[in-house]
Protein backbone atom coordinates (compact mmCIF):
# COMPACT_ATOMS: atom_id res chain seq x y z
CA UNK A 1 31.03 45.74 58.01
CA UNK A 2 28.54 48.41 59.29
CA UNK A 3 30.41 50.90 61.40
CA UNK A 4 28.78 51.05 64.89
CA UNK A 5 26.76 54.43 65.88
CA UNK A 6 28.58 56.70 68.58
CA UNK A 7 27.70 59.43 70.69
CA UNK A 8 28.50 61.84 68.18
CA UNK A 9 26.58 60.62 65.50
CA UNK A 10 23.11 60.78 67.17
CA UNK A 11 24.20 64.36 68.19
CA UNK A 12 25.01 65.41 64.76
CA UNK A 13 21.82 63.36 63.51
CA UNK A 14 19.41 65.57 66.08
CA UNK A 15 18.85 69.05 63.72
CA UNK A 16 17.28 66.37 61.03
CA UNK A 17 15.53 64.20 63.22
CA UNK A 18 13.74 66.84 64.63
CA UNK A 19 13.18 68.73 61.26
CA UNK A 20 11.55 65.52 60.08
CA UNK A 21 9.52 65.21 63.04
CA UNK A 22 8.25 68.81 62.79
CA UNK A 23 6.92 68.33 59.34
CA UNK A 24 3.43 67.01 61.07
CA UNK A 25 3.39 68.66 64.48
CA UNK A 26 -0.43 67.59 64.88
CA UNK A 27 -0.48 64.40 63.94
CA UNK A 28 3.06 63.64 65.62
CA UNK A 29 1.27 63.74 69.16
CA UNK A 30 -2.52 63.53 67.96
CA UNK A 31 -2.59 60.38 70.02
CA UNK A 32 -1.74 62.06 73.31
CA UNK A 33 -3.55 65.30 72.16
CA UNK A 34 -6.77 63.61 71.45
CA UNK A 35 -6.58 62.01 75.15
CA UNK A 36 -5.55 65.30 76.88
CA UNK A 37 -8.55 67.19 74.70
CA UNK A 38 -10.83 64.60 75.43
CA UNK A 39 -11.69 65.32 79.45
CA UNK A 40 -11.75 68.83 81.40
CA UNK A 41 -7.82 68.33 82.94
CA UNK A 42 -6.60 71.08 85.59
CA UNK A 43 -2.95 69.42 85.73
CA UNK A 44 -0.15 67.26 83.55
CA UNK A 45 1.35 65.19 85.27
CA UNK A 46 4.68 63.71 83.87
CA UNK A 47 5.85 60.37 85.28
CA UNK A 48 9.79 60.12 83.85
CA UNK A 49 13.40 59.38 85.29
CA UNK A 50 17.25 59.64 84.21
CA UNK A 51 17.20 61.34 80.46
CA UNK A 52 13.13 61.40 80.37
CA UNK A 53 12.82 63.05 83.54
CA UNK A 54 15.23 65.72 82.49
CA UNK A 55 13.51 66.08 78.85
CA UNK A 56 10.51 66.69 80.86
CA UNK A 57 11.84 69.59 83.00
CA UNK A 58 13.37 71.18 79.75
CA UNK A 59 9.79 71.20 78.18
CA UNK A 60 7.75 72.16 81.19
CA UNK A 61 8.49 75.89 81.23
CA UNK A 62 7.23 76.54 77.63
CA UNK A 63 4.25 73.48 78.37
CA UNK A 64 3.10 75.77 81.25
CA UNK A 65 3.05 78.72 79.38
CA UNK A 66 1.45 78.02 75.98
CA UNK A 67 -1.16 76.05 77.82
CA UNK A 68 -1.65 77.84 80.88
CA UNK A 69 -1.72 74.59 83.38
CA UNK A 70 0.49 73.42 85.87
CA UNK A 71 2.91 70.57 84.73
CA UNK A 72 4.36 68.04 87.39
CA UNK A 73 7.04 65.87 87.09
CA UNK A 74 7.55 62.83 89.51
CA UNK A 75 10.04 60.15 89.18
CA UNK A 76 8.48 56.93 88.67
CA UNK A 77 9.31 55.78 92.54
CA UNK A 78 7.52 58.94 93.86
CA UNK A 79 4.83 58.68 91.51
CA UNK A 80 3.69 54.87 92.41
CA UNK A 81 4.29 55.46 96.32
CA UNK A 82 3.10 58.95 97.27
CA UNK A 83 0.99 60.09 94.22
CA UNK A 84 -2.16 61.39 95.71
CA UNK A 85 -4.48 61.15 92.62
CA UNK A 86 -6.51 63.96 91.64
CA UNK A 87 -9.27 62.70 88.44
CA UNK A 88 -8.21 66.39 86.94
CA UNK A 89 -4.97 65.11 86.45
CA UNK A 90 -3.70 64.18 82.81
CA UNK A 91 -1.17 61.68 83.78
CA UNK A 92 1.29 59.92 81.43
CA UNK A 93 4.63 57.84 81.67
CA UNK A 94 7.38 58.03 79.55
CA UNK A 95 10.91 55.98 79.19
CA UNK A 96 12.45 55.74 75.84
CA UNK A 97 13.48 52.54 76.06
CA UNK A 98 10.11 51.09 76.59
CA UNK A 99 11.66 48.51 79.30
CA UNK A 100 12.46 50.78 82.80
CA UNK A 101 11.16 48.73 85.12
CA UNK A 102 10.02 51.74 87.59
CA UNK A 103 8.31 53.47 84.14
CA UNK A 104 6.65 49.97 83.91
CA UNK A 105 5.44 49.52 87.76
CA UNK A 106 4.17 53.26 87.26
CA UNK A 107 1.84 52.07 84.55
CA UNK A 108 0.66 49.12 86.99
CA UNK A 109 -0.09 51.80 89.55
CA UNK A 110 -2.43 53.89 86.98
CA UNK A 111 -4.09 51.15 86.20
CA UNK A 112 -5.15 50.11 90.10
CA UNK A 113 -6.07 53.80 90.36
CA UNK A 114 -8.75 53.01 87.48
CA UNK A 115 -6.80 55.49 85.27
CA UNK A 116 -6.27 54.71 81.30
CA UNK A 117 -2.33 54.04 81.32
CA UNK A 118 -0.47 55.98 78.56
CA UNK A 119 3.05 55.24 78.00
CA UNK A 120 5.22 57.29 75.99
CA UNK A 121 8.14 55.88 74.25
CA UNK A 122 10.49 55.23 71.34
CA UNK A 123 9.68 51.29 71.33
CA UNK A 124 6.23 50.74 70.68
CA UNK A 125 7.10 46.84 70.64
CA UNK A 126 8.79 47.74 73.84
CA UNK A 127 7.41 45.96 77.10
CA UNK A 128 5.58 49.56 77.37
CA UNK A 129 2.81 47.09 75.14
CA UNK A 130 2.26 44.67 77.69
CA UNK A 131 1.36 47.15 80.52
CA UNK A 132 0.00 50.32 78.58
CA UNK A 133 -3.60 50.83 77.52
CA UNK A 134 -2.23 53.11 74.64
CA UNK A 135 1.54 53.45 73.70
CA UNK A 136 2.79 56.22 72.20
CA UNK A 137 5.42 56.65 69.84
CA UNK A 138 7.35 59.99 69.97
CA UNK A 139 9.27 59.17 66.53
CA UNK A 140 12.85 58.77 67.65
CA UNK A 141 13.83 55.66 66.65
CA UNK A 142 16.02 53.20 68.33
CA UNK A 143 19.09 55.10 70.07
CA UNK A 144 21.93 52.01 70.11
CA UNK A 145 24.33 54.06 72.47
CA UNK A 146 23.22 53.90 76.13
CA UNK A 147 24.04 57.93 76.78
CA UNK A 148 21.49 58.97 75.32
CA UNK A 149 21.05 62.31 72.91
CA UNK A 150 18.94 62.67 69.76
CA UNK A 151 16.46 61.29 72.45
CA UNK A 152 16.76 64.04 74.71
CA UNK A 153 15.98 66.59 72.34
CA UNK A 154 13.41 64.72 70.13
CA UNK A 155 11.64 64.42 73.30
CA UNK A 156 11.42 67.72 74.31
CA UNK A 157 10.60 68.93 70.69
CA UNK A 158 7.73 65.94 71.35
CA UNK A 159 6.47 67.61 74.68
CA UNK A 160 5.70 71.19 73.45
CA UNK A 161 4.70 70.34 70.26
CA UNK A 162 1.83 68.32 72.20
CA UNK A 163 1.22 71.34 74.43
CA UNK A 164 1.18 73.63 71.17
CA UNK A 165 -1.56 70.99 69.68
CA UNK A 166 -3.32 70.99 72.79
CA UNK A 167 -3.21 74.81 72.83
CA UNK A 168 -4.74 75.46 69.77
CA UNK A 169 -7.37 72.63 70.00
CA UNK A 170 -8.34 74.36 72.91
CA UNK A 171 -8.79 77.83 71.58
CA UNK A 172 -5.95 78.87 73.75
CA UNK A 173 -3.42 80.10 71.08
CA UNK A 174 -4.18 81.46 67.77
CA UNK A 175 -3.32 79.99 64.51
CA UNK A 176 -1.24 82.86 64.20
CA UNK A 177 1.04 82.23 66.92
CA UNK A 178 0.80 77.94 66.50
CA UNK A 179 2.81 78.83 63.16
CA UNK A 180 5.18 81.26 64.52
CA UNK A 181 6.20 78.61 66.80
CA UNK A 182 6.22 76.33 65.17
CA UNK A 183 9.08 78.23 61.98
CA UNK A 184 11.51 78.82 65.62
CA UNK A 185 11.02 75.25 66.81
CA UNK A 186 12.28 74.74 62.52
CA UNK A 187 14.55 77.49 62.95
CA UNK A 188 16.44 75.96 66.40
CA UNK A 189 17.15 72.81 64.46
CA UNK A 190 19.63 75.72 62.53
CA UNK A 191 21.44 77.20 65.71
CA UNK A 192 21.53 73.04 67.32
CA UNK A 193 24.18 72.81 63.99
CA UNK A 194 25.18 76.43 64.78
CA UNK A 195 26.33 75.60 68.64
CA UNK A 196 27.42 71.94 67.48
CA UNK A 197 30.53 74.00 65.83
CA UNK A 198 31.18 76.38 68.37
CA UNK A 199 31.45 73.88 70.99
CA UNK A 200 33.97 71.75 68.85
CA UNK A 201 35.82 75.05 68.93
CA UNK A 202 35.29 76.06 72.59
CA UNK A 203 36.66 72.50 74.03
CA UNK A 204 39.83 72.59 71.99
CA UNK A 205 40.22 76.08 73.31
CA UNK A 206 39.60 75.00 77.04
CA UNK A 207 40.58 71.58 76.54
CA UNK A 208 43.41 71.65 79.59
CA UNK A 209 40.44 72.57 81.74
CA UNK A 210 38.01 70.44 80.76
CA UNK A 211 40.03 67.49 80.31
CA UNK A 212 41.03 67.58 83.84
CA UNK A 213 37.30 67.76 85.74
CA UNK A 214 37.56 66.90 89.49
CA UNK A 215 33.92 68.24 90.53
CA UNK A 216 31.16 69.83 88.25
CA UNK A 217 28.10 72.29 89.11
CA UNK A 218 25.86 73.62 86.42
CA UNK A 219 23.80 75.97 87.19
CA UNK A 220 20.99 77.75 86.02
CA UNK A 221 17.22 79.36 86.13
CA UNK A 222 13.55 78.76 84.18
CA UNK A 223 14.14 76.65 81.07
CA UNK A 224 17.63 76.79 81.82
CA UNK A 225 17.10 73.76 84.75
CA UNK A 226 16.06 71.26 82.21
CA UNK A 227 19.44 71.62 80.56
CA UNK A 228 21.30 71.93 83.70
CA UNK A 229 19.82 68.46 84.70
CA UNK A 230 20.78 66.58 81.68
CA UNK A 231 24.38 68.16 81.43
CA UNK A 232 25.48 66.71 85.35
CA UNK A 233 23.46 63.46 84.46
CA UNK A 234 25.47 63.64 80.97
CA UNK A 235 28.84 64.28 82.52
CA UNK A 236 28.53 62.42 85.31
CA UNK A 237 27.64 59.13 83.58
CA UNK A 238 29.97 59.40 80.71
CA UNK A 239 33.21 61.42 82.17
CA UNK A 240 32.46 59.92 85.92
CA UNK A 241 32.78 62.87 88.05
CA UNK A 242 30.62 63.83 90.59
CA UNK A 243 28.19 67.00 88.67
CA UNK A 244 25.63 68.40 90.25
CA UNK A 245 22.73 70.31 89.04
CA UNK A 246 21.28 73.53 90.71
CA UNK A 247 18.64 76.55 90.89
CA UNK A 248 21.28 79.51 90.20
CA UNK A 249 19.78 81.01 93.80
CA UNK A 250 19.98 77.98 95.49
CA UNK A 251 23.27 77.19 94.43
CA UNK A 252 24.30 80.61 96.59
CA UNK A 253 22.76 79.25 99.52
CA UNK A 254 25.30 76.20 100.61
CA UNK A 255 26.73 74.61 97.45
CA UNK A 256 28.90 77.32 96.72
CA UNK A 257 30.25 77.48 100.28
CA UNK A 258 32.82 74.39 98.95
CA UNK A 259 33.75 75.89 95.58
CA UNK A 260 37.51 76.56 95.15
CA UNK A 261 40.12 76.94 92.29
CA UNK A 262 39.55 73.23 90.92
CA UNK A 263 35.83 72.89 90.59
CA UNK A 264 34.41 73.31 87.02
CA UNK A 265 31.13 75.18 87.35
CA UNK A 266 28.55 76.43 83.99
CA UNK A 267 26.21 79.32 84.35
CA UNK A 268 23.40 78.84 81.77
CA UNK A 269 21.66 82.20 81.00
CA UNK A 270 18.66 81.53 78.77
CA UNK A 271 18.64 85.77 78.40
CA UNK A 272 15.07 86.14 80.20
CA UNK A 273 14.02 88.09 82.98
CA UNK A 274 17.07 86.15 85.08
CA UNK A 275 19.56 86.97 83.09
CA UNK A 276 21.18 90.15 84.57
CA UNK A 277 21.38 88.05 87.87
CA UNK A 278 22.56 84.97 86.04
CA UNK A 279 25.90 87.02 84.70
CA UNK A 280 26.09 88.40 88.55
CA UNK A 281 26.43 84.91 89.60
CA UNK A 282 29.12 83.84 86.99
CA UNK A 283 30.91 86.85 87.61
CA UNK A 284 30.84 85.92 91.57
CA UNK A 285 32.02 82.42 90.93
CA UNK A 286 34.93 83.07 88.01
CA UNK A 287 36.55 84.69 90.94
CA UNK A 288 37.21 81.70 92.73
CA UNK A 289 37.58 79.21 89.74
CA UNK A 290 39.30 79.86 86.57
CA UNK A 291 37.04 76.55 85.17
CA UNK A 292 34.10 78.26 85.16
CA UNK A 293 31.59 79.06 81.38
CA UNK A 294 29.18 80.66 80.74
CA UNK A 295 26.37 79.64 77.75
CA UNK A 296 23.85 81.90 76.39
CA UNK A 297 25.46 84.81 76.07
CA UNK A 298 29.22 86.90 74.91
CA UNK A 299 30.53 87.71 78.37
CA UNK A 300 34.40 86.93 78.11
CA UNK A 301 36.46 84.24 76.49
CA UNK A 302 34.60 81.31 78.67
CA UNK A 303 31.61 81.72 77.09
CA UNK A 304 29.61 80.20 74.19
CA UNK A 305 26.50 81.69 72.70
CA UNK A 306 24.32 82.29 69.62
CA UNK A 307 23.83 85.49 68.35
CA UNK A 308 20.39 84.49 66.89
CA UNK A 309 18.45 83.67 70.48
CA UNK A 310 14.94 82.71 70.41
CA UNK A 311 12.28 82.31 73.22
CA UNK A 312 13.80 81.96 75.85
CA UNK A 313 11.73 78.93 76.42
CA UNK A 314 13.26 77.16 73.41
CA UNK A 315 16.87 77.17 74.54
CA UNK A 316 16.91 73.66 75.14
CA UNK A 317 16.56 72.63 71.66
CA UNK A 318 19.94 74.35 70.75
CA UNK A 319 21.98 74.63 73.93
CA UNK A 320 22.10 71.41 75.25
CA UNK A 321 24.58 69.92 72.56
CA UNK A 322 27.07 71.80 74.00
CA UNK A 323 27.33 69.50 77.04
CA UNK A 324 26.75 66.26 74.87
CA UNK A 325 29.80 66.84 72.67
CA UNK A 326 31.74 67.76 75.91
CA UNK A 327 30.74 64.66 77.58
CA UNK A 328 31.26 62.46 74.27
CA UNK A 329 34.79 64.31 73.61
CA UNK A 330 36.29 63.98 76.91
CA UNK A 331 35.70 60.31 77.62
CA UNK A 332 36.54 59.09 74.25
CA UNK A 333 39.70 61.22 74.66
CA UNK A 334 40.11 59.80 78.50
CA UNK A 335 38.70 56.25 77.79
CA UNK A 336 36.20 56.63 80.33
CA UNK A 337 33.76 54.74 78.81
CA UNK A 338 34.58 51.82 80.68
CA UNK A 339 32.22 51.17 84.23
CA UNK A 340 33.78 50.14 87.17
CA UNK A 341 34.14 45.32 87.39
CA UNK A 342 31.49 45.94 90.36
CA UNK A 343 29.07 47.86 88.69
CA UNK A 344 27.93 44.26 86.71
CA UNK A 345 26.95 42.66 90.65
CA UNK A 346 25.73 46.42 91.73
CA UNK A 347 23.17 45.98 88.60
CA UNK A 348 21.95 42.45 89.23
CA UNK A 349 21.19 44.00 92.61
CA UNK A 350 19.12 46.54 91.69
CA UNK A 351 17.51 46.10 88.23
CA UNK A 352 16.47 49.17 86.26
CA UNK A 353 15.39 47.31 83.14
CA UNK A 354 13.54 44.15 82.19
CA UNK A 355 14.80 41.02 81.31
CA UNK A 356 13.43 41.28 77.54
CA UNK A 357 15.81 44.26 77.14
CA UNK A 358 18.89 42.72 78.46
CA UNK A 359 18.36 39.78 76.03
């Protein structure tokens, strides 16, 4: 009998996923570059939610800098009831599964705004086919567990590599520099594996504390927010705590006004031109809470880091297992995996997916 993929397998299957994916950046999103190339855009505009939307966020720092535009990201809701359409706009939806229902009604709503709907997914045969005018496939595969990770990552590898394609095409970025990117995208595949470890290490060092989360913020700044995102969503939906993600400033302006001894809080320095105030910030909060870590960088025994740190815009690739494995460890340990009797009438409420993925 076929043993049944966890959690931990599609984290410790990401580093080769995204190696293979890497091998053809160009024609891995030559699809969606050909599209973006193809008119005189101003703006992306990313149309994403849960996992997707988070992806998005991690990728839009390093997508506004190697291409020099403005990237938006709307949740599907926001983007089908308040989108005010601009024709310089490159607009595309993405949901992994290929069957979000709000991913689906955003592709409707391109289409009545006489715009060529592109949906972005791992499930080409998805019902992304039925709706889409093109679908394309950002070459993860199909993720069986419903917390999703190799996804997450894949994805954001996906996203700049189709900014770095874009970049060159455009003349933007030298040939020089598309390579060099390119070998650290390669090379974070190599510190993923390298953090993977260390965080195997750091839990069963702090596993009192982090067995025994009440209330989780993560924090962070620039590419950092992307991770910070997907580690509350992460924890949240697997451990099922309340986590919360926020700006590291905005987090000192009301959120922090409730901290005491029991929170659990993670300061995510991505060692760029935040980072001095970043390690202010952790040092501010460890004072109150003993349960509070610190990733990027070697501060004191809470904290987990690689010595080998790349552009700071790239941290997502290699930091975010970290918070994975902690979510996967703690409820398998816990046997959280279990939802609440009520959430089965809660989701025949309100559907998030179509009725071709529940059968």
């Amino acid at each position: 009998m076929k043993k049944k993929n966890t959690m931990l397998d599609y984290i410790e299957l990401t580093p080769s996923k995204v190696l293979e994916n890497i091998k053809n950046p160009q024609e891995l999103t030559k699809t969606l570059t050909d599209e973006y190339i193809a008119n005189n855009y101003n703006e992306i505009c990313i149309v994403a939610s849960g996992s997707s939307f988070n992806s998005s966020h991690c990728a839009k720092p390093f997508m506004e800098d190697i291409l020099g535009v403005r990237v938006n990201i709307l949740s599907p809701s926001n983007f089908t009831n308040y989108y005010k359409h601009n024709k310089t706009d490159f607009i595309f939806v993405i949901s992994q599964s290929g069957y979000s229902t709000n991913a689906i009604e955003a592709l409707k709503k391109m289409k009545e705004l006489n715009v060529k709907a592109i949906g972005v997914t791992s499930n080409v045969e998805s019902d992304f086919k039925e709706y889409a005018d093109i679908v394309v496939d950002y070459k993860v595969g199909i993720e069986t567990v419903g917390y999703v990770t190799v996804g997450v990552i894949t994805l954001i590898q996906f996203l700049m590599t189709f900014a770095l394609n874009a970049s060159l095409q455009l003349n933007k970025i030298s040939n020089e520099k598309y390579d060099e990117v390119i070998n650290e995208i390669k090379k974070s595949t190599e510190l993923h594996k390298e953090i993977q470890e260390k965080s195997h290490k750091f839990i069963q060092k702090h596993y009192k504390s982090l067995s025994s989360m009440q209330k989780v913020y993560v924090c962070s700044s620039g590419a950092g927010m992307g991770i910070a995102y997907e580690a509350a969503l992460k924890i949240g939906e697997t451990v099922k705590v309340p986590a919360f993600a926020y700006d590291a400033e905005e987090y000192l302006h009301g959120p922090n006004l409730q901290l005491s001894p029991e929170y659990t809080i993670f300061i995510i320095d991505t060692n760029d031109k935040d980072s001095e105030r970043i390690k202010q910030i952790y040092q501010a909060t460890k004072v109150v809470s003993d349960n509070t870590f610190f990733i990027g960088s070697n501060i004191d025994e809470n904290s987990i880091y690689s010595d080998t740190n790349l552009n700071p815009l790239l941290t997502p690739l290699y930091y975010l297992p970290f918070f994975q494995l902690i979510s996967y460890q703690i409820t398998e340990d816990l046997h959280r995996w279990e939802q609440h009797p009520l959430l089965k009438e809660f989701k025949k409420i309100a559907v998030s997916k179509s009725k071709r993925f529940e059968d």
